[in-house]
N, C-alpha and C. Protein backbone atom coordinates (compact mmCIF):
# COMPACT_ATOMS: atom_id res chain seq x y z
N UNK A 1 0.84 -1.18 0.00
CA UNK A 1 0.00 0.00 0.00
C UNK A 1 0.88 1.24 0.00
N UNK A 2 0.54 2.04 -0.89
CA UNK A 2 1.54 3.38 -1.08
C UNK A 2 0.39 4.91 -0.63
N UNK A 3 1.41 5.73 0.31
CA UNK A 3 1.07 6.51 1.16
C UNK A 3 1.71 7.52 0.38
N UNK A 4 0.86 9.07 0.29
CA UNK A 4 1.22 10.41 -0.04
C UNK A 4 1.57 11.29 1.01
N UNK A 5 1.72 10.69 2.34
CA UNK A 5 2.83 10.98 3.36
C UNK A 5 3.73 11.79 2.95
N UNK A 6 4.15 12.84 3.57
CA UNK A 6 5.70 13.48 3.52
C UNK A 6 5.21 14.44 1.91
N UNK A 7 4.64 14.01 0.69
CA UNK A 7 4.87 14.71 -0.42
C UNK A 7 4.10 15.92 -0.40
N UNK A 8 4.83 17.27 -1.20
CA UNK A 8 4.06 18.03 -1.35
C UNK A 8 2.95 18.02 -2.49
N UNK A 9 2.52 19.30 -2.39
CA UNK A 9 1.60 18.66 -3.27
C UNK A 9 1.48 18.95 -4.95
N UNK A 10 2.68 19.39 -5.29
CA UNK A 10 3.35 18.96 -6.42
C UNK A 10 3.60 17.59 -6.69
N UNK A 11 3.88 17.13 -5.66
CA UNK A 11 4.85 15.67 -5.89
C UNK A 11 3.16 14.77 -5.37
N UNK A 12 2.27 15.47 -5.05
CA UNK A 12 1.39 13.91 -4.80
C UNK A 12 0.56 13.47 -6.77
N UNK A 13 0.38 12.40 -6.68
CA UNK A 13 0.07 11.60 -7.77
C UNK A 13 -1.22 12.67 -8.32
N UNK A 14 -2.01 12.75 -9.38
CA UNK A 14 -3.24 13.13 -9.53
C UNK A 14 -4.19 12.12 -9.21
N UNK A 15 -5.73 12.35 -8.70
CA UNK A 15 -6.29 11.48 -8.41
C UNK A 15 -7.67 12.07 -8.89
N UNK A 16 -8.43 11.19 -9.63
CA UNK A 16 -9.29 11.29 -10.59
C UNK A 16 -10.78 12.01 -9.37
N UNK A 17 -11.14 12.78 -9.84
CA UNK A 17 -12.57 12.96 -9.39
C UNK A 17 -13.69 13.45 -10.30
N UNK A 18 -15.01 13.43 -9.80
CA UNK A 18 -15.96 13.12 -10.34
C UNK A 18 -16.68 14.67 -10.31
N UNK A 19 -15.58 15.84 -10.44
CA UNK A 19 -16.00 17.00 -10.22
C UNK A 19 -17.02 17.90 -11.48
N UNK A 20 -18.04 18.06 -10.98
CA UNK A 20 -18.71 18.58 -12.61
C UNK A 20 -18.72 20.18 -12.72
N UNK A 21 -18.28 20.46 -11.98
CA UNK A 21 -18.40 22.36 -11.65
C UNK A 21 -17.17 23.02 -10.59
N UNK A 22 -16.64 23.60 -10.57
CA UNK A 22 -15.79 24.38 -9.69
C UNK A 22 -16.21 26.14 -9.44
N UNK A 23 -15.25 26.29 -8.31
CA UNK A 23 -15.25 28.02 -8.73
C UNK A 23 -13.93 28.31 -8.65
N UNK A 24 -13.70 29.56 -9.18
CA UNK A 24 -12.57 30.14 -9.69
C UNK A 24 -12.95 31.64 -8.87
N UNK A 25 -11.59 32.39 -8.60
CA UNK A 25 -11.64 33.63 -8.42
C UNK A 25 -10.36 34.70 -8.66
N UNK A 26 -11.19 35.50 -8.78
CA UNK A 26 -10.55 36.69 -9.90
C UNK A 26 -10.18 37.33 -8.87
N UNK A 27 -8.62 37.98 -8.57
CA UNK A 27 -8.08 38.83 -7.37
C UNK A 27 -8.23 40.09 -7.95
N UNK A 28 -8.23 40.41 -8.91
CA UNK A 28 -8.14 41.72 -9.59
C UNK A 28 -9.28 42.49 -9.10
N UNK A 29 -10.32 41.59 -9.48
CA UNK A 29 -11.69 41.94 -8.94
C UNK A 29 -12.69 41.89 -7.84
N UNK A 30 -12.43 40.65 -7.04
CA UNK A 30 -12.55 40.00 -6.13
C UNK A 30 -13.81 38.76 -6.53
N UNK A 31 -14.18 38.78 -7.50
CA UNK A 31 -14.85 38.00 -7.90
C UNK A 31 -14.87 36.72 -7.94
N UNK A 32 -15.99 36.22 -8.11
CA UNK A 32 -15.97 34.35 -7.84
C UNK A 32 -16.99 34.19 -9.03
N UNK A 33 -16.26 32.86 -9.94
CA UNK A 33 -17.31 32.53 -10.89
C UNK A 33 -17.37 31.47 -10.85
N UNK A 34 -18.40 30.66 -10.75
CA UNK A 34 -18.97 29.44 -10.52
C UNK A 34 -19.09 28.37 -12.18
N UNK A 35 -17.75 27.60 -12.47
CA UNK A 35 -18.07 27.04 -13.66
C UNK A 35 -18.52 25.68 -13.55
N UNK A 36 -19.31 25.22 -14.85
CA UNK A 36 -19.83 23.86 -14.84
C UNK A 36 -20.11 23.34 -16.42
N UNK A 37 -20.54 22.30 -16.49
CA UNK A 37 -20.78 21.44 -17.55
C UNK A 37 -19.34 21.82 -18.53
N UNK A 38 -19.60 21.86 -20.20
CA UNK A 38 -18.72 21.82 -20.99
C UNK A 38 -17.74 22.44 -20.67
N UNK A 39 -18.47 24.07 -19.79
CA UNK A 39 -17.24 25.36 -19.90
C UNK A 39 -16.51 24.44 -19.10
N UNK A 40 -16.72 24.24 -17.70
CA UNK A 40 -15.70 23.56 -16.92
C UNK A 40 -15.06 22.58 -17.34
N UNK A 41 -15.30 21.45 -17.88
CA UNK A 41 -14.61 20.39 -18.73
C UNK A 41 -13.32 21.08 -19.36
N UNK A 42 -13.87 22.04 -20.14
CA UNK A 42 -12.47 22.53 -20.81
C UNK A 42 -11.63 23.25 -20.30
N UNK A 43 -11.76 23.84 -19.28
CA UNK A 43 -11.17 24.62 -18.42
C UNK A 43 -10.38 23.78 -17.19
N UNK A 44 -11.02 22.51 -16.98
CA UNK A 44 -10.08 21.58 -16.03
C UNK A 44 -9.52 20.77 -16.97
N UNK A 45 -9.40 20.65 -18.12
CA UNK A 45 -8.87 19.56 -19.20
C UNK A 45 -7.51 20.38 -19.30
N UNK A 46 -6.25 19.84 -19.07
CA UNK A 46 -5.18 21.08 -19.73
C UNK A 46 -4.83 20.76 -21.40
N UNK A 47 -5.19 19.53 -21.78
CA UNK A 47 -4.75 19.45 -23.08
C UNK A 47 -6.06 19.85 -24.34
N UNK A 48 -6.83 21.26 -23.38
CA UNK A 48 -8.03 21.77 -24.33
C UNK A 48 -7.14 23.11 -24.00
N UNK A 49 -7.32 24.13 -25.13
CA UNK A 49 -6.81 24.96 -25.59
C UNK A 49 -7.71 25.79 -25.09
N UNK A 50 -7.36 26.60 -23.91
CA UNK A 50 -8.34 27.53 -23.26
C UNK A 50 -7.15 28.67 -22.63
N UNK A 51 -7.56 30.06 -22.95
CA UNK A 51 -6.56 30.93 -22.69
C UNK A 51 -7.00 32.04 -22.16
N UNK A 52 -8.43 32.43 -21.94
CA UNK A 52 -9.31 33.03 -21.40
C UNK A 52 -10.68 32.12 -20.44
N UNK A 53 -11.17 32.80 -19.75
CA UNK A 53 -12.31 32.55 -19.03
C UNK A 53 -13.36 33.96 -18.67
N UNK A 54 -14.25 33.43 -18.68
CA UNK A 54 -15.40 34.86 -17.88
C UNK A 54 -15.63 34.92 -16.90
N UNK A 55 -15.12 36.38 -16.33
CA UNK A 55 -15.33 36.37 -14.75
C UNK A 55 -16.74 37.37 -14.93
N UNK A 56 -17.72 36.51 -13.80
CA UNK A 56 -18.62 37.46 -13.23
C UNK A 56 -18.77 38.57 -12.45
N UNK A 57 -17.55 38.82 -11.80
CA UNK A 57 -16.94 39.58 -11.10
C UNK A 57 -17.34 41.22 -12.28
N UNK A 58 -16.17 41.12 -12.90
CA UNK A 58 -16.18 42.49 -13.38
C UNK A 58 -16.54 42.18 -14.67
N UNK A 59 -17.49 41.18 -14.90
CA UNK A 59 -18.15 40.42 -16.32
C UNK A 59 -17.48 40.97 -17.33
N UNK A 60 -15.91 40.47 -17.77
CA UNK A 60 -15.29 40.47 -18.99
C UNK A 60 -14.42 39.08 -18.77
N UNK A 61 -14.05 38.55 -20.28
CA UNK A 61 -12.85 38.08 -20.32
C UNK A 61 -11.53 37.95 -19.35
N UNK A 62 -11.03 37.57 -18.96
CA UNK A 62 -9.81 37.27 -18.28
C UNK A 62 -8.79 36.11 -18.43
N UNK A 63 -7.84 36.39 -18.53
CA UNK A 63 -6.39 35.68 -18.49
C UNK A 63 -6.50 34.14 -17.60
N UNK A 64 -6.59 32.82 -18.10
CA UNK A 64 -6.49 31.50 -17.32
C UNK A 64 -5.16 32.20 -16.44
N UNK A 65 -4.77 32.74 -16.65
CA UNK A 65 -3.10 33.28 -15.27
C UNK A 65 -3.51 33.78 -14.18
N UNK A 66 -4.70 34.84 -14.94
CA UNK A 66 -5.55 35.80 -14.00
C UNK A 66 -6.26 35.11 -12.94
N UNK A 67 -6.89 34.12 -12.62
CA UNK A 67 -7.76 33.12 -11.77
C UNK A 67 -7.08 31.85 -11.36
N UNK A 68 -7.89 31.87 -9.81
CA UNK A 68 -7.62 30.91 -9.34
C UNK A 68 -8.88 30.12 -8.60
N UNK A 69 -8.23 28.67 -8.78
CA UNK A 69 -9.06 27.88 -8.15
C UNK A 69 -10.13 27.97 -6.14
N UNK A 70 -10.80 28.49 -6.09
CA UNK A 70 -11.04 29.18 -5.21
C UNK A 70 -11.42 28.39 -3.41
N UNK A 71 -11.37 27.00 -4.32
CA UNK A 71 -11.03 25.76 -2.74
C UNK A 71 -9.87 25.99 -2.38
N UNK A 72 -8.31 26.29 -3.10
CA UNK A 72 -7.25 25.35 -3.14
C UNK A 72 -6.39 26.51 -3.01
N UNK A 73 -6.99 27.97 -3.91
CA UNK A 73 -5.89 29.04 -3.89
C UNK A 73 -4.80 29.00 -5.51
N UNK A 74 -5.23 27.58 -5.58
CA UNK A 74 -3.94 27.33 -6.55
C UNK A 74 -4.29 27.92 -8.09
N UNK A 75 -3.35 28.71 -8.75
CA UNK A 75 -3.27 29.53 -10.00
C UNK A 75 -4.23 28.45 -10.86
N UNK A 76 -5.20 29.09 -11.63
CA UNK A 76 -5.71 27.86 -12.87
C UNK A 76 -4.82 27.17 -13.73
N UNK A 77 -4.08 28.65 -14.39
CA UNK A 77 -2.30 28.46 -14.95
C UNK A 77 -1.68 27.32 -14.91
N UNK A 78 -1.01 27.10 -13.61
CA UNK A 78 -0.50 26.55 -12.77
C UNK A 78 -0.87 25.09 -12.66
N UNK A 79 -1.80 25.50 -12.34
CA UNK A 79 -2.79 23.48 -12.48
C UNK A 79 -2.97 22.72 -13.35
N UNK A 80 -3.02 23.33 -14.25
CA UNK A 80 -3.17 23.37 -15.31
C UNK A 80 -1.94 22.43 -16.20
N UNK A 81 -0.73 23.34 -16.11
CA UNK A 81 0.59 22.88 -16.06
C UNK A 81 1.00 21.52 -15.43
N UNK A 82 0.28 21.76 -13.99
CA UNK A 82 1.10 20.49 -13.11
C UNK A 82 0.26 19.29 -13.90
N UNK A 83 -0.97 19.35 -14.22
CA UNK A 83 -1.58 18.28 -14.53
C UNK A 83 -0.56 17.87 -15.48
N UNK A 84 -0.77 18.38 -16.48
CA UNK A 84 0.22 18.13 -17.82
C UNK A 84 1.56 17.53 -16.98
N UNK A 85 2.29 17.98 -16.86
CA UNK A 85 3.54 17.35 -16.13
C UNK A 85 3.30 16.15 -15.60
N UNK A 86 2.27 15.82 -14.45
CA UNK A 86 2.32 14.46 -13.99
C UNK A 86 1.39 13.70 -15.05
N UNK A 87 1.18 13.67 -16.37
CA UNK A 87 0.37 12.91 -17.02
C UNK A 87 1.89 12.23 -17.76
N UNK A 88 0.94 10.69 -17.64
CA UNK A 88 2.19 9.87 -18.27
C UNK A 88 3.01 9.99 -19.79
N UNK A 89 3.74 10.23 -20.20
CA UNK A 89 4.08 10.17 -21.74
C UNK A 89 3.39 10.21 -22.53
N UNK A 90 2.48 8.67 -22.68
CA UNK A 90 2.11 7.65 -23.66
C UNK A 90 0.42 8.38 -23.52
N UNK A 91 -0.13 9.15 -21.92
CA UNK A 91 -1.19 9.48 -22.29
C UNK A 91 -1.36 10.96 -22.78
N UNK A 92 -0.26 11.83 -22.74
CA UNK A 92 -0.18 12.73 -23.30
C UNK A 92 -0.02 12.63 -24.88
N UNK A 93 0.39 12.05 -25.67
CA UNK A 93 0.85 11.50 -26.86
C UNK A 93 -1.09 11.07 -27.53
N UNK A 94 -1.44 10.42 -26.68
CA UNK A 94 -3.15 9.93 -26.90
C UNK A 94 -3.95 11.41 -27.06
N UNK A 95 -3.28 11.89 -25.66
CA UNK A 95 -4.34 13.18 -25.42
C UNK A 95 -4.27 14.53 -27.08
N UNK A 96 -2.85 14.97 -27.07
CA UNK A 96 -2.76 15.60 -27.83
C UNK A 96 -3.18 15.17 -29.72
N UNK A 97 -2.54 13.94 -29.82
CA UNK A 97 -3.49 13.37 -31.14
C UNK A 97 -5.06 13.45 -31.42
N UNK A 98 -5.47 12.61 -30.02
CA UNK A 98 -7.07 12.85 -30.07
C UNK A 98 -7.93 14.07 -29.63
N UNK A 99 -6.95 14.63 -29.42
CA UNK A 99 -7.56 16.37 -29.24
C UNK A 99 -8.84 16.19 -27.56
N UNK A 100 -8.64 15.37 -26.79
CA UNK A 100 -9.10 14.85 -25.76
C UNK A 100 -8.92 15.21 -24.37
């Protein structure tokens, strides 16, 4: 049995959940936007090409750099990234072919 003991949380594994909606928040603005269905899919997918999001906050466009995940603190950016990084080779290679 393998324990995520001691790792930060860079270094812990990804672990799949069954999340259908998140919120995000905008510091610029102080805003919180509540995403779900497709928008969110593509916005937690890192190998979907998403470079903006809509904040309700100051209802425009904004920078995926600009927001953050609003449980966790952690940059969308950022998460975004790490996912990609801990995804295996062979499923990144799948992901990016099948546009998935």
């Amino acid at each position: 049995m393998s324990t995520d003991r001691g790792l930060s949380a860079d270094e812990r594994p990804v672990k799949a959940t069954k999340r259908n909606a998140r919120v995000y928040h905008h510091p610029a603005c102080g805003g919180r936007t509540e995403i779900s269905g497709v928008h969110f899919a593509m916005l937690d997918n890192p190998f979907r090409s998403v470079r903006e999001t809509y904040c309700c906050g100051c209802q425009q466009y904004v920078r995926v750099e600009d927001v953050e995940w609003a449980d966790t603190g952690e940059n969308v950016a950022s998460y975004r990234r790490r996912i990609v990084a801990q995804t295996p080779w062979w499923l990144k290679i799948v992901r990016f072919v099948v546009g998935v």
